[in-house]
C-alpha atoms as a PDB file:
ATOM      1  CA  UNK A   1     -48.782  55.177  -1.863  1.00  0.00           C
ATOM      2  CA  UNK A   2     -45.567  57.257  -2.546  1.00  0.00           C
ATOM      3  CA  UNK A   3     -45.386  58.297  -6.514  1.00  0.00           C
ATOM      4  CA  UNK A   4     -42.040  57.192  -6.715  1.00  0.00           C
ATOM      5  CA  UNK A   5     -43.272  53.855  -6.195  1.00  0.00           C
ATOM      6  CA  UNK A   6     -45.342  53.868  -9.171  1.00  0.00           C
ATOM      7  CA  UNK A   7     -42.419  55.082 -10.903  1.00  0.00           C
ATOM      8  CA  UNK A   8     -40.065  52.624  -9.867  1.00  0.00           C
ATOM      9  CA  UNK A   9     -40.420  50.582 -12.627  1.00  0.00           C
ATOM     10  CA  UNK A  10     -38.300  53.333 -14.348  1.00  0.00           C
ATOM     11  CA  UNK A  11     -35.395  52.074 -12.451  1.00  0.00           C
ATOM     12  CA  UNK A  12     -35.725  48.473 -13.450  1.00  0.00           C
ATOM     13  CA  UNK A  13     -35.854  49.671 -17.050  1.00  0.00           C
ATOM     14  CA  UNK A  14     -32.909  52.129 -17.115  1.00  0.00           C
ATOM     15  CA  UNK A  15     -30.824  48.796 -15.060  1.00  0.00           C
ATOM     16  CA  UNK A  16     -32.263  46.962 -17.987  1.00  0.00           C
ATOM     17  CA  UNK A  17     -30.989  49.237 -20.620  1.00  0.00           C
ATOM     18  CA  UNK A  18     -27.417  48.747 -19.121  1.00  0.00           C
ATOM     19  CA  UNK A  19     -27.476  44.836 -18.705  1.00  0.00           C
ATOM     20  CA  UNK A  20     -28.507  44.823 -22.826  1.00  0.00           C
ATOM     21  CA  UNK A  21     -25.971  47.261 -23.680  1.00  0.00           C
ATOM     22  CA  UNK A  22     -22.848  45.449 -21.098  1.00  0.00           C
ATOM     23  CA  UNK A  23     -23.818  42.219 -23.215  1.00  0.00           C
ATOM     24  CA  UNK A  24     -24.661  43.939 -26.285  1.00  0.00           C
ATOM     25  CA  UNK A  25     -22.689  41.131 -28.932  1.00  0.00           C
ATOM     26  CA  UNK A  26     -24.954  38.650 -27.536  1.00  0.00           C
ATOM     27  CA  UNK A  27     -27.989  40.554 -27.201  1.00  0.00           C
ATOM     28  CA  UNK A  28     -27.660  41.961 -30.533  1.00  0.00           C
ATOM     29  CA  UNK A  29     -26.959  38.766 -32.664  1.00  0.00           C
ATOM     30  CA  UNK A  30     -30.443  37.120 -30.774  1.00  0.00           C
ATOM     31  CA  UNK A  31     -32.504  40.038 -31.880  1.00  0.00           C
ATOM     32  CA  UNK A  32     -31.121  39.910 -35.460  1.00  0.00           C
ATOM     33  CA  UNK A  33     -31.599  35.872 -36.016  1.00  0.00           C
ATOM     34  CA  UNK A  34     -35.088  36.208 -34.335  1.00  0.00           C
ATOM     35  CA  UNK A  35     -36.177  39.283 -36.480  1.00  0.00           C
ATOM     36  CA  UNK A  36     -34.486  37.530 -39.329  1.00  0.00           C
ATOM     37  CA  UNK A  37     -36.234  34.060 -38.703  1.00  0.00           C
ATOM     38  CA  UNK A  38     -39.475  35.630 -37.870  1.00  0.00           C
ATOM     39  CA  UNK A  39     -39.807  37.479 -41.233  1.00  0.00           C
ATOM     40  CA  UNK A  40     -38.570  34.363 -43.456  1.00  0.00           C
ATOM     41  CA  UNK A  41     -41.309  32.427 -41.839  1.00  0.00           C
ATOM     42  CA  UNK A  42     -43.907  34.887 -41.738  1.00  0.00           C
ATOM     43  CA  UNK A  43     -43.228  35.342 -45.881  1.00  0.00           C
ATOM     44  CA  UNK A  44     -43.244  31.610 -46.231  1.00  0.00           C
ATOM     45  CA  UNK A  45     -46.446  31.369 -44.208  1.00  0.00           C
ATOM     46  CA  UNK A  46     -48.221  34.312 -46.694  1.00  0.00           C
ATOM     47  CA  UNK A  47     -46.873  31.991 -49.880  1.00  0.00           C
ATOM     48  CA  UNK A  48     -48.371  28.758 -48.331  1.00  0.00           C
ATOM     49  CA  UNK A  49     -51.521  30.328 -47.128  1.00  0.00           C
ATOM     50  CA  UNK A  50     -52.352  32.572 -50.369  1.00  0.00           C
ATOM     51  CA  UNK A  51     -51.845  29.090 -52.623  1.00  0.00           C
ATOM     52  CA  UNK A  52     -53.722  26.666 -50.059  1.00  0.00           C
ATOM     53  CA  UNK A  53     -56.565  29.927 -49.866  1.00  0.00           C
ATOM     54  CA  UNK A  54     -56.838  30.019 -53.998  1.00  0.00           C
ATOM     55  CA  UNK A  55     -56.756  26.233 -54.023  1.00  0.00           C
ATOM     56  CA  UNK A  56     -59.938  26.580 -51.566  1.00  0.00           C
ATOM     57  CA  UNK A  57     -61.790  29.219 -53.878  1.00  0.00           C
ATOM     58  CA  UNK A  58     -61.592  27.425 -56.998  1.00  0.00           C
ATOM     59  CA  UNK A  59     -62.735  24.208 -55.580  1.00  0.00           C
ATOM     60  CA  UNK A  60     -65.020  25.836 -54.095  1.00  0.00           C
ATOM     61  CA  UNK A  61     -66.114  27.518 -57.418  1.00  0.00           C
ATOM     62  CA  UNK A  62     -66.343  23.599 -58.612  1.00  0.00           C
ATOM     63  CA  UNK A  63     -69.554  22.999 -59.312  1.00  0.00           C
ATOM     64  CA  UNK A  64     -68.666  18.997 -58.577  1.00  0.00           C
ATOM     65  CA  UNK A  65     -67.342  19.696 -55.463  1.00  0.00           C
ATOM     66  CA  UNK A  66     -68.722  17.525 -52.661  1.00  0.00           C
ATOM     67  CA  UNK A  67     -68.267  18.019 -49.028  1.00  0.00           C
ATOM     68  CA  UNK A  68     -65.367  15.570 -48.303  1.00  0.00           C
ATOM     69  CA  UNK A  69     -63.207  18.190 -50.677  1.00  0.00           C
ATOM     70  CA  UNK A  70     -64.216  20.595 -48.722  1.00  0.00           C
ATOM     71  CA  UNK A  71     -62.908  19.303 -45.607  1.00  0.00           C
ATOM     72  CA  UNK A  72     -59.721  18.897 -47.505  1.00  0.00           C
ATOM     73  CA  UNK A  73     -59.742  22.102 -48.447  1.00  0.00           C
ATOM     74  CA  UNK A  74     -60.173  23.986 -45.325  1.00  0.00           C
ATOM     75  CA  UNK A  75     -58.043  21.314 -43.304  1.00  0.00           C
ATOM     76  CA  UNK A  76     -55.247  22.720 -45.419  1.00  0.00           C
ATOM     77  CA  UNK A  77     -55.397  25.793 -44.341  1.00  0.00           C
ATOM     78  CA  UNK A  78     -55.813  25.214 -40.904  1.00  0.00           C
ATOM     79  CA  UNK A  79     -52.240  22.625 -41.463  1.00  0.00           C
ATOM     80  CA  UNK A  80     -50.788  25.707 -42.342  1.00  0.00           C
ATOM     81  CA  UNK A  81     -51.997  28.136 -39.753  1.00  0.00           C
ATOM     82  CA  UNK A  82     -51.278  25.700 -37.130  1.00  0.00           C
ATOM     83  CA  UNK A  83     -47.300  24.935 -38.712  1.00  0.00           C
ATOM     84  CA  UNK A  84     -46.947  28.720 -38.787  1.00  0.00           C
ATOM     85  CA  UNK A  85     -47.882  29.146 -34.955  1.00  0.00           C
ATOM     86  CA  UNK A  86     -45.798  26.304 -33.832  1.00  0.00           C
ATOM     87  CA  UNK A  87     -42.692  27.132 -35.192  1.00  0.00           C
ATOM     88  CA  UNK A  88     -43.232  30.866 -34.480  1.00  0.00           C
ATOM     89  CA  UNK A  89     -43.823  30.136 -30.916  1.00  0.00           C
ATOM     90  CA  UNK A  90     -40.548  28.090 -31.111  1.00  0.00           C
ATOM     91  CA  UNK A  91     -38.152  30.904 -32.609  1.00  0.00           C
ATOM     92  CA  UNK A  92     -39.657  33.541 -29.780  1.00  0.00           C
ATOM     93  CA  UNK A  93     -39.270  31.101 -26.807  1.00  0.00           C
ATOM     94  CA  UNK A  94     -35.897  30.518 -28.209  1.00  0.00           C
ATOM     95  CA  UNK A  95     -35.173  33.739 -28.184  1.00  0.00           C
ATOM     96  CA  UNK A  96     -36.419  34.807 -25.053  1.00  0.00           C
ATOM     97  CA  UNK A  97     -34.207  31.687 -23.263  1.00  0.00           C
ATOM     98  CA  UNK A  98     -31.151  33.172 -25.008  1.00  0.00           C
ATOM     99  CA  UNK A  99     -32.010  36.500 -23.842  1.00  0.00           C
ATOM    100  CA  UNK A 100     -32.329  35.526 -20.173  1.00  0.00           C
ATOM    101  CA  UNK A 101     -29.717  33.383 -19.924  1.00  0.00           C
ATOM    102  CA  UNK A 102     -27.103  36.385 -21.554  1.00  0.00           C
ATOM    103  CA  UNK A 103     -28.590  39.224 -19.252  1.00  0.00           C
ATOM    104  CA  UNK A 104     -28.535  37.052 -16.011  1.00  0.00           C
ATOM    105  CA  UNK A 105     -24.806  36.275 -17.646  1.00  0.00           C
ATOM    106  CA  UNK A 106     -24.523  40.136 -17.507  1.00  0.00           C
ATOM    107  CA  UNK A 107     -26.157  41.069 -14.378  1.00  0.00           C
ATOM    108  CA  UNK A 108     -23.749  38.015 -12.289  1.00  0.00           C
ATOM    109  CA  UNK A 109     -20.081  38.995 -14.660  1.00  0.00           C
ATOM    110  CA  UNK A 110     -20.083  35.584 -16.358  1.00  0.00           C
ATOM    111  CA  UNK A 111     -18.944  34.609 -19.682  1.00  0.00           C
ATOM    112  CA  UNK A 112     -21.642  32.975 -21.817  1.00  0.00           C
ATOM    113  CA  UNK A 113     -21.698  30.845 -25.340  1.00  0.00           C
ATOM    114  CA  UNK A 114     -24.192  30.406 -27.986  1.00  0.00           C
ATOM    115  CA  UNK A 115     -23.946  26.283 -26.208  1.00  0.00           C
ATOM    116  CA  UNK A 116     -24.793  27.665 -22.986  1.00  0.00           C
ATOM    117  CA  UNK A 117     -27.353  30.623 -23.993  1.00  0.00           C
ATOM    118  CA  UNK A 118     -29.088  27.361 -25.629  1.00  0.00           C
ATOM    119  CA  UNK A 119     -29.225  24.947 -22.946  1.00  0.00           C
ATOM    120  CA  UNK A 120     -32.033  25.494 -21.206  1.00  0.00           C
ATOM    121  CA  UNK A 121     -34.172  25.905 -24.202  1.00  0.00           C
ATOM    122  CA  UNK A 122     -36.700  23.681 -22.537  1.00  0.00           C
ATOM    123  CA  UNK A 123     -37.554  24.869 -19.274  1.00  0.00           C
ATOM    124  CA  UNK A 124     -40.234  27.224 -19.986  1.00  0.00           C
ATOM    125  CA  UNK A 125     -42.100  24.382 -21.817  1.00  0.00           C
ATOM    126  CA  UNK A 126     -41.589  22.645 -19.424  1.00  0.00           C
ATOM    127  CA  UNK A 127     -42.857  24.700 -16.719  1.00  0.00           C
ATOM    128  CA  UNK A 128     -46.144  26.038 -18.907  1.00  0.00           C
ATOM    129  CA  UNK A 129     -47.045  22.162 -19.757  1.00  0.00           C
ATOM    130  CA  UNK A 130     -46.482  20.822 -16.141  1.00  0.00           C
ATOM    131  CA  UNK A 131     -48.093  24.095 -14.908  1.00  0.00           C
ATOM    132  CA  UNK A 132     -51.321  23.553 -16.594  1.00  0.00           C
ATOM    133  CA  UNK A 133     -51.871  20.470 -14.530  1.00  0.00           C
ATOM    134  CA  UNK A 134     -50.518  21.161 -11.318  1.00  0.00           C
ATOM    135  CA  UNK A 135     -52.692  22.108  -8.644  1.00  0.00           C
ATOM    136  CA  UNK A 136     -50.632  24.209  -6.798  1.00  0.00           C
ATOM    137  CA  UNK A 137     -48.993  26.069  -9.524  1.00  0.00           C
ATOM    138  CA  UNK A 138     -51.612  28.749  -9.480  1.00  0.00           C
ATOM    139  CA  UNK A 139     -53.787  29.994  -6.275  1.00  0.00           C
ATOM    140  CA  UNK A 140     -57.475  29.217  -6.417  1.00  0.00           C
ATOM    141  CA  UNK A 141     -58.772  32.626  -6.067  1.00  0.00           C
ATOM    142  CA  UNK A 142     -56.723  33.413  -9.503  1.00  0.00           C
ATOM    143  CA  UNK A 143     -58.503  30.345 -10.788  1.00  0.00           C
ATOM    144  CA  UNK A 144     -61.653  31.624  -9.769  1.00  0.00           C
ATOM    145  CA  UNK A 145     -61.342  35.397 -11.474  1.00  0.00           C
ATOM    146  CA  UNK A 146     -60.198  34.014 -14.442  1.00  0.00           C
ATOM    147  CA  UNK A 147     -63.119  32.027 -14.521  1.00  0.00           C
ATOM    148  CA  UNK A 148     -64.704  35.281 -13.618  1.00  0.00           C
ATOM    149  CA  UNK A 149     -63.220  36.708 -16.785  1.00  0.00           C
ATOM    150  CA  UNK A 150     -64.560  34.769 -19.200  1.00  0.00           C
ATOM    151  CA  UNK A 151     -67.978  34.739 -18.184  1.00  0.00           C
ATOM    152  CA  UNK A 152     -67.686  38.372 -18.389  1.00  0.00           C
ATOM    153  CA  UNK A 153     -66.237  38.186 -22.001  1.00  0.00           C
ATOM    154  CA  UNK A 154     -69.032  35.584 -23.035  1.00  0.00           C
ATOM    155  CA  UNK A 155     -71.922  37.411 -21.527  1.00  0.00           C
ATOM    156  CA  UNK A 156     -70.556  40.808 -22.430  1.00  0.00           C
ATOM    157  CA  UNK A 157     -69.860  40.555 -26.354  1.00  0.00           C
ATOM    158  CA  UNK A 158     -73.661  39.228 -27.367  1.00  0.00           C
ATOM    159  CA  UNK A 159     -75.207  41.505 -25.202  1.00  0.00           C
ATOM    160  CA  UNK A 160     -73.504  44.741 -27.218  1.00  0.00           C
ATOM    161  CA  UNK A 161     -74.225  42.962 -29.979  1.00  0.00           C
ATOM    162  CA  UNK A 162     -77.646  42.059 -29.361  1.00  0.00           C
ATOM    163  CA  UNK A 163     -78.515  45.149 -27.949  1.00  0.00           C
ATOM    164  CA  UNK A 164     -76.146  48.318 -29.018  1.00  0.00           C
ATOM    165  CA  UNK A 165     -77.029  50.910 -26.549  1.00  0.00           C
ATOM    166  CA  UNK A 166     -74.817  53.734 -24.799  1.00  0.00           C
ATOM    167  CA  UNK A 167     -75.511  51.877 -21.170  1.00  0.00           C
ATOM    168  CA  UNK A 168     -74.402  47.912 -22.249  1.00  0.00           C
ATOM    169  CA  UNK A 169     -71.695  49.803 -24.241  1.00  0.00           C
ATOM    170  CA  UNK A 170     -70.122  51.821 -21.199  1.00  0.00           C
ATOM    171  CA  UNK A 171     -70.937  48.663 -19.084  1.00  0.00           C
ATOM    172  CA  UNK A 172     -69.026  46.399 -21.322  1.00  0.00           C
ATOM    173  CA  UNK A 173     -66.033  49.073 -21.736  1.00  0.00           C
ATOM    174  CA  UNK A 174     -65.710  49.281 -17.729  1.00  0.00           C
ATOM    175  CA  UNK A 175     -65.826  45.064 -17.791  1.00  0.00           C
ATOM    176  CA  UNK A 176     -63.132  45.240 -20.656  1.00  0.00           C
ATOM    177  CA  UNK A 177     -61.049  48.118 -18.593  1.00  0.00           C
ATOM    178  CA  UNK A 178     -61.311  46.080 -15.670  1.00  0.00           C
ATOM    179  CA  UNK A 179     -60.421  42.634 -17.232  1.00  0.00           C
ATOM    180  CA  UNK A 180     -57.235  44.584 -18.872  1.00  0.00           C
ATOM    181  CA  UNK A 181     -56.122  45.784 -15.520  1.00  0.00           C
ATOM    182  CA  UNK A 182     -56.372  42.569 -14.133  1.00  0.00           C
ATOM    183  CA  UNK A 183     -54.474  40.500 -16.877  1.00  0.00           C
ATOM    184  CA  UNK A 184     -51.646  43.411 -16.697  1.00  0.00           C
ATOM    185  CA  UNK A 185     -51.550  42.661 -12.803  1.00  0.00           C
ATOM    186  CA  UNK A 186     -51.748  39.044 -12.783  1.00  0.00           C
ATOM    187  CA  UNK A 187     -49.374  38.427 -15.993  1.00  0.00           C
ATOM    188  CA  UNK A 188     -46.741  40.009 -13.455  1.00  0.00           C
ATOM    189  CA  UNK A 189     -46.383  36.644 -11.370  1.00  0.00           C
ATOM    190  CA  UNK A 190     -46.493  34.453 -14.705  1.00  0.00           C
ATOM    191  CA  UNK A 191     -44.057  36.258 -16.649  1.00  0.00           C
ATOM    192  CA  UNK A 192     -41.104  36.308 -13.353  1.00  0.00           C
ATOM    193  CA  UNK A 193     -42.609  32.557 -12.962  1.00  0.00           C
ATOM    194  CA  UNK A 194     -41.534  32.011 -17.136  1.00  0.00           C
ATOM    195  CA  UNK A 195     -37.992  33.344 -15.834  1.00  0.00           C
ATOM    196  CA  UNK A 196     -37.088  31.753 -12.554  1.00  0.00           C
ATOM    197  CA  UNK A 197     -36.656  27.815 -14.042  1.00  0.00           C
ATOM    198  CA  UNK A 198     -34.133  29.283 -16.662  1.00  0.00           C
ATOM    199  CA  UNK A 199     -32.034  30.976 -14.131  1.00  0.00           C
ATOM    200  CA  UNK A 200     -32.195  28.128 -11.358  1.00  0.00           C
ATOM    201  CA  UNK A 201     -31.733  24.925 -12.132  1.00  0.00           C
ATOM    202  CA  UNK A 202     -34.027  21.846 -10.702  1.00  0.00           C
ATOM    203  CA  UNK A 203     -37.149  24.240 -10.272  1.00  0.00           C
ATOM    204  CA  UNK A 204     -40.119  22.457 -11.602  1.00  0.00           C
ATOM    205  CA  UNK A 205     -43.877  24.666 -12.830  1.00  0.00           C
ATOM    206  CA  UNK A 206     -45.113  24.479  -9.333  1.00  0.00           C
ATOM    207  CA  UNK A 207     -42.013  25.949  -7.421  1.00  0.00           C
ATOM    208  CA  UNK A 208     -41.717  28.278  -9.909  1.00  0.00           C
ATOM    209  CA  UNK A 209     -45.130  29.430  -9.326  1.00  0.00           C
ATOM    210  CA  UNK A 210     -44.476  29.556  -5.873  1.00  0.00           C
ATOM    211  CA  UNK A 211     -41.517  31.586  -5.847  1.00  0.00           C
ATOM    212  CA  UNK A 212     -42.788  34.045  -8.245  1.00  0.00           C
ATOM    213  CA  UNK A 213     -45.674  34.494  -5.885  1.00  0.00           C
ATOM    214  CA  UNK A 214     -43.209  35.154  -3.353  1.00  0.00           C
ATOM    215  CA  UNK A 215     -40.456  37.070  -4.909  1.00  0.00           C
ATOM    216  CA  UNK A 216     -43.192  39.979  -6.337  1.00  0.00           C
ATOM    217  CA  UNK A 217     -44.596  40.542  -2.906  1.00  0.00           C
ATOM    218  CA  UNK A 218     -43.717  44.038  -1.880  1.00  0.00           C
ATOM    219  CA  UNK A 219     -42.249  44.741  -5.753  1.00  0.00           C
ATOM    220  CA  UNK A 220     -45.632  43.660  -7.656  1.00  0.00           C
ATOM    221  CA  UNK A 221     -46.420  47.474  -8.579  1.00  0.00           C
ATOM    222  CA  UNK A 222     -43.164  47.532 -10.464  1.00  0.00           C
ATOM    223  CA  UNK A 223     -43.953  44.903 -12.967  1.00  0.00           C
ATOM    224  CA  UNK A 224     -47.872  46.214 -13.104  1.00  0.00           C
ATOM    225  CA  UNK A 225     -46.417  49.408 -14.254  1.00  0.00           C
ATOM    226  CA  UNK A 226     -43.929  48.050 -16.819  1.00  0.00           C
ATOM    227  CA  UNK A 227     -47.072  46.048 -18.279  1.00  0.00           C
ATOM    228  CA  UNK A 228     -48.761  48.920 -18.561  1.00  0.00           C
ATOM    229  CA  UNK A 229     -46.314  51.198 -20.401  1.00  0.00           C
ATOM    230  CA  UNK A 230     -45.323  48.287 -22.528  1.00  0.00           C
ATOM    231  CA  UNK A 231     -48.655  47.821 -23.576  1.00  0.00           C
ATOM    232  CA  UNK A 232     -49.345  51.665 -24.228  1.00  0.00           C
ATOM    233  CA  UNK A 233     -46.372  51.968 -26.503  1.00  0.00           C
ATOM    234  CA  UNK A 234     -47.184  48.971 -28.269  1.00  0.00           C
ATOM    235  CA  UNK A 235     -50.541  50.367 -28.854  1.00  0.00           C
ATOM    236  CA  UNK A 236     -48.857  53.539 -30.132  1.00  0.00           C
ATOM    237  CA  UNK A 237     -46.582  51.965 -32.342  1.00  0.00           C
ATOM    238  CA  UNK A 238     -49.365  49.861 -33.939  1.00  0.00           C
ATOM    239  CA  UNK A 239     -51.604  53.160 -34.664  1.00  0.00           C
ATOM    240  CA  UNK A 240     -48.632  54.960 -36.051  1.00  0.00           C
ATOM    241  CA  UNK A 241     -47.947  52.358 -38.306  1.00  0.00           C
ATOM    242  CA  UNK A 242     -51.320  51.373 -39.721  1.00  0.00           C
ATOM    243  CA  UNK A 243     -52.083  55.363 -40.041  1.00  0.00           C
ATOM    244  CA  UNK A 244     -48.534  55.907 -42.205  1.00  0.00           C
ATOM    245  CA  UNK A 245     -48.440  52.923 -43.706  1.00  0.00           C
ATOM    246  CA  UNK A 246     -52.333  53.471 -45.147  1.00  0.00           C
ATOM    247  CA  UNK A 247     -51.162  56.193 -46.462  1.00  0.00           C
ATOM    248  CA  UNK A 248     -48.955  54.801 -48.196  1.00  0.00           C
ATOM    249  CA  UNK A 249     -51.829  52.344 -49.783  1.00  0.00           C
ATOM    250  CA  UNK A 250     -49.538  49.020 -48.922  1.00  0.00           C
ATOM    251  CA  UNK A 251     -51.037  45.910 -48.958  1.00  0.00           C
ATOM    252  CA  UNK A 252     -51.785  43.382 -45.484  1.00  0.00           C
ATOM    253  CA  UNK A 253     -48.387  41.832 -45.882  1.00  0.00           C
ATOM    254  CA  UNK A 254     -45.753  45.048 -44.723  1.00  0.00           C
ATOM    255  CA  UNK A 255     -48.505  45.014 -41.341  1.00  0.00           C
ATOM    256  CA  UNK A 256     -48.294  41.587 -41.033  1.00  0.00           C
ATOM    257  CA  UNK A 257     -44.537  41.844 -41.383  1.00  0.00           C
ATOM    258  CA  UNK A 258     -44.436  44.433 -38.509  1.00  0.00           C
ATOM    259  CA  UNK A 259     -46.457  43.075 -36.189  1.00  0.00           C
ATOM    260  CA  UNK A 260     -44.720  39.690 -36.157  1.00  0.00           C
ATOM    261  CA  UNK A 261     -41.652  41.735 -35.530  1.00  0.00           C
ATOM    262  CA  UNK A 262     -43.005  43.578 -33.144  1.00  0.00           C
ATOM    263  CA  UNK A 263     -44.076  41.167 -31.471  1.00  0.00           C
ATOM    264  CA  UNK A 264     -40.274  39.328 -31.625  1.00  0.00           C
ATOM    265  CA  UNK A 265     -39.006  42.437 -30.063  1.00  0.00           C
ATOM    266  CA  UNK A 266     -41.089  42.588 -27.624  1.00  0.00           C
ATOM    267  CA  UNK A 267     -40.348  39.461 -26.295  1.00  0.00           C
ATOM    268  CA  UNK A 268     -36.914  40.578 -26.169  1.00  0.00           C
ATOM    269  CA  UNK A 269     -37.732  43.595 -24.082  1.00  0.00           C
ATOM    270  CA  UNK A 270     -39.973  41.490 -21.582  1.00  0.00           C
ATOM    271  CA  UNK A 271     -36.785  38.967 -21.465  1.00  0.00           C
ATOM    272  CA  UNK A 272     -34.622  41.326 -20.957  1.00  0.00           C
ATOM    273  CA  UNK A 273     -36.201  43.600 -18.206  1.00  0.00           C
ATOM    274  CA  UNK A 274     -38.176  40.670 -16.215  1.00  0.00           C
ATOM    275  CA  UNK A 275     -34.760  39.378 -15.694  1.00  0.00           C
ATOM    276  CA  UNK A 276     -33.460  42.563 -14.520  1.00  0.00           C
ATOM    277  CA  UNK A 277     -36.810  42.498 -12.075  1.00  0.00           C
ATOM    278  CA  UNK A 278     -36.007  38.690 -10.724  1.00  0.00           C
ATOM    279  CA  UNK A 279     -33.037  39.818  -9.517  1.00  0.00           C
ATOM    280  CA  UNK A 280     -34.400  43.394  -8.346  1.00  0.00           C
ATOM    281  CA  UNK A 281     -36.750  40.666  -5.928  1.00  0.00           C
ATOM    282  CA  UNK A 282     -34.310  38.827  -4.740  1.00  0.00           C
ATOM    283  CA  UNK A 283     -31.803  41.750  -3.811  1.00  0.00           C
ATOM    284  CA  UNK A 284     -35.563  43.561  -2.175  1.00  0.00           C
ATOM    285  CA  UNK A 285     -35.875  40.252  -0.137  1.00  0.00           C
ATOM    286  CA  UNK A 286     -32.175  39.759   1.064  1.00  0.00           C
ATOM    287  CA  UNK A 287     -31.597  36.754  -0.652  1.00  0.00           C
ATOM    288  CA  UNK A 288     -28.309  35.669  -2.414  1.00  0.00           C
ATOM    289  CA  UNK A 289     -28.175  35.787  -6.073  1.00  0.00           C
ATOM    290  CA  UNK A 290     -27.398  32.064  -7.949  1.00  0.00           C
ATOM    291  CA  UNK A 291     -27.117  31.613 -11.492  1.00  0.00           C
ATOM    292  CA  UNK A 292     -26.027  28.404 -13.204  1.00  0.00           C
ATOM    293  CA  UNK A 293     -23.765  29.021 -16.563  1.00  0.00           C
ATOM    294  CA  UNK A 294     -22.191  26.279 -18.512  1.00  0.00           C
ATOM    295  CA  UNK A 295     -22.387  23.571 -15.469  1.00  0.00           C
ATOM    296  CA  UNK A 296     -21.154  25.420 -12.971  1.00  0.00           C
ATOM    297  CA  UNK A 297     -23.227  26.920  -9.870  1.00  0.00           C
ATOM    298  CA  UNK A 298     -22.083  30.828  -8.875  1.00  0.00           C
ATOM    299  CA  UNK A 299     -23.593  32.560  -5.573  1.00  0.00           C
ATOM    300  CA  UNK A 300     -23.397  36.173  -6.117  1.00  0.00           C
ATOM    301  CA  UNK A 301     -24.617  38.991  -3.140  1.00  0.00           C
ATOM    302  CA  UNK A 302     -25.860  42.234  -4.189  1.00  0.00           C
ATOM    303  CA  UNK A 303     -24.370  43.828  -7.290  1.00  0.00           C
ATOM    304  CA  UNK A 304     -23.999  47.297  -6.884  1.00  0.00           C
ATOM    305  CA  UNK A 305     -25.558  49.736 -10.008  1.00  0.00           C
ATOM    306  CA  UNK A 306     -22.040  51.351 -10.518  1.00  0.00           C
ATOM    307  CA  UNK A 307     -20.718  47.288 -11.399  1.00  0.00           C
ATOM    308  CA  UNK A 308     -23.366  47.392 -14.735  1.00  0.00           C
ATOM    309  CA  UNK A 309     -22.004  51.405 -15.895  1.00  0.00           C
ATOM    310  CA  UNK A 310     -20.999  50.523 -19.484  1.00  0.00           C
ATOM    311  CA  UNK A 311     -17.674  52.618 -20.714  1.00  0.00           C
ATOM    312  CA  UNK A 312     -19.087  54.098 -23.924  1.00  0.00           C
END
């Protein structure tokens, strides 16, 4: 294996870099509302679920408290928990269909609208609720290692637990290595699979599947690699933060703050950059490139790298 191949991912993410910057207006506002929405709900979530947690403690301090209270009680904060997730889960896929659509809008030269970034808002759901049941939308032997996996996790945690010793520690550190490297690899084919039923239209959870599994054959390493830095930066911004902000003695709410933004960026980034990848594919496979924009189908060849230089 030539080094440059492991480095290749470098070139998807410098081709990324121009595609965000060529459709920087749109690019920009999406990260602003999402950053802005995700930090308005995550302060509205720490207001509902401090009041619904010191409703819980002095009811619980209630000496006449009986047990039907306390199902109240904790069912209210798990109302809340569970309103939080939903409608954070809807402001990042929303912002990661916008962020397709306007770099495939960038990559192909064609205009885009907030009405057309918006459109497809669905497909994704779509594609990870039909997926779930459809027996072809992921290979058996993935099936099988993910089963693999969390046998591993459930046998692995009591043991350490049970039984703290340097040789079930190392073994359960080379399992948790090994189930890291795995995800990383397999997320690869899931994440293009997320993108392809934005980008072309009438492709249902199975096809997508399909083509994903297709399209990364031969370019797999790239997106393996680009999991892998993402996930080391991430894991160096996180230890920067809780080191400087513990200095600064601030409370759970400024990390709680930063890691839901975080994690909006990075959604973003992944958006961004797996779109750049699809159509890295289907250029490495010959194929044409297709993108449907406000009702109308374009067939684009390859675009050249000088077409995305952005006059600064």
């Amino acid at each position: 294996m030539e080094f440059s191949q492991i480095l290749g991912f470098l070139k998807i993410l410098g081709k990324s870099m121009k595609l965000a910057l060529k459709n920087g207006k749109w690019i920009a506002s999406i990260t602003t509302v999402s950053l802005l929405l995700s930090s308005i709900l995550a302060l509205l979530f720490a207001f509902c679920y401090q009041t619904a947690m010191t409703y819980t403690t002095n009811s619980i301090m209630n000496s006449n408290i009986n047990i039907p209270q306390i199902i109240i009680c904790f069912t209210l904060i798990f109302s809340v928990e569970l309103c939080f997730v939903f409608a954070y889960i809807v402001i990042v896929h929303a912002s990661g269909i916008a962020t397709i659509l306007a770099t495939a809008a960038s990559y192909t030269d064609t205009k885009s609208s907030f009405q057309d970034l918006f459109s497809k808002w669905r497909s994704p759901f779509n594609f990870f609720r039909r997926g779930s049941s459809s027996s072809s939308a992921y290979p058996c032997r993935n099936r099988m290692m993910h089963f693999l996996c969390i046998v591993a996790v459930a046998v692995a945690v009591p043991l350490v637990i049970l039984n703290p010793n340097p040789i079930t520690i190392t073994i359960v550190s080379v399992v948790g290595v090994s189930l890291l490297v795995f995800q990383l690899y397999a997320s690869v084919v899931w994440a293009l699979a997320a993108v392809i039923p934005v980008v072309e239209d009438g492709c249902e959870a199975a096809e997508a599947m399909e083509r994903a599994e297709k399209l990364v054959q031969g370019q797999r390493l790239h997106g393996f690699m680009f999991n892998l830095f993402l996930n080391v930066i991430e894991l160096i911004m996180l230890f920067s933060l809780w080191i400087i902000v513990g200095s600064l003695n601030a409370n759970l709410l400024v990390y709680f703050l930063f890691f839901i933004n975080c994690t909006s960026l990075t959604r973003i980034v992944v958006s961004v950059v797996y779109t750049a990848y699809y159509f890295q594919c289907k250029e490495y496979h010959g194929e044409k490139i297709q993108l449907a924009v406000a009702g109308e189908n374009f067939h684009y060849t390859t675009v050249l790298d000088e077409e995305l230089n952005v006059n600064v």
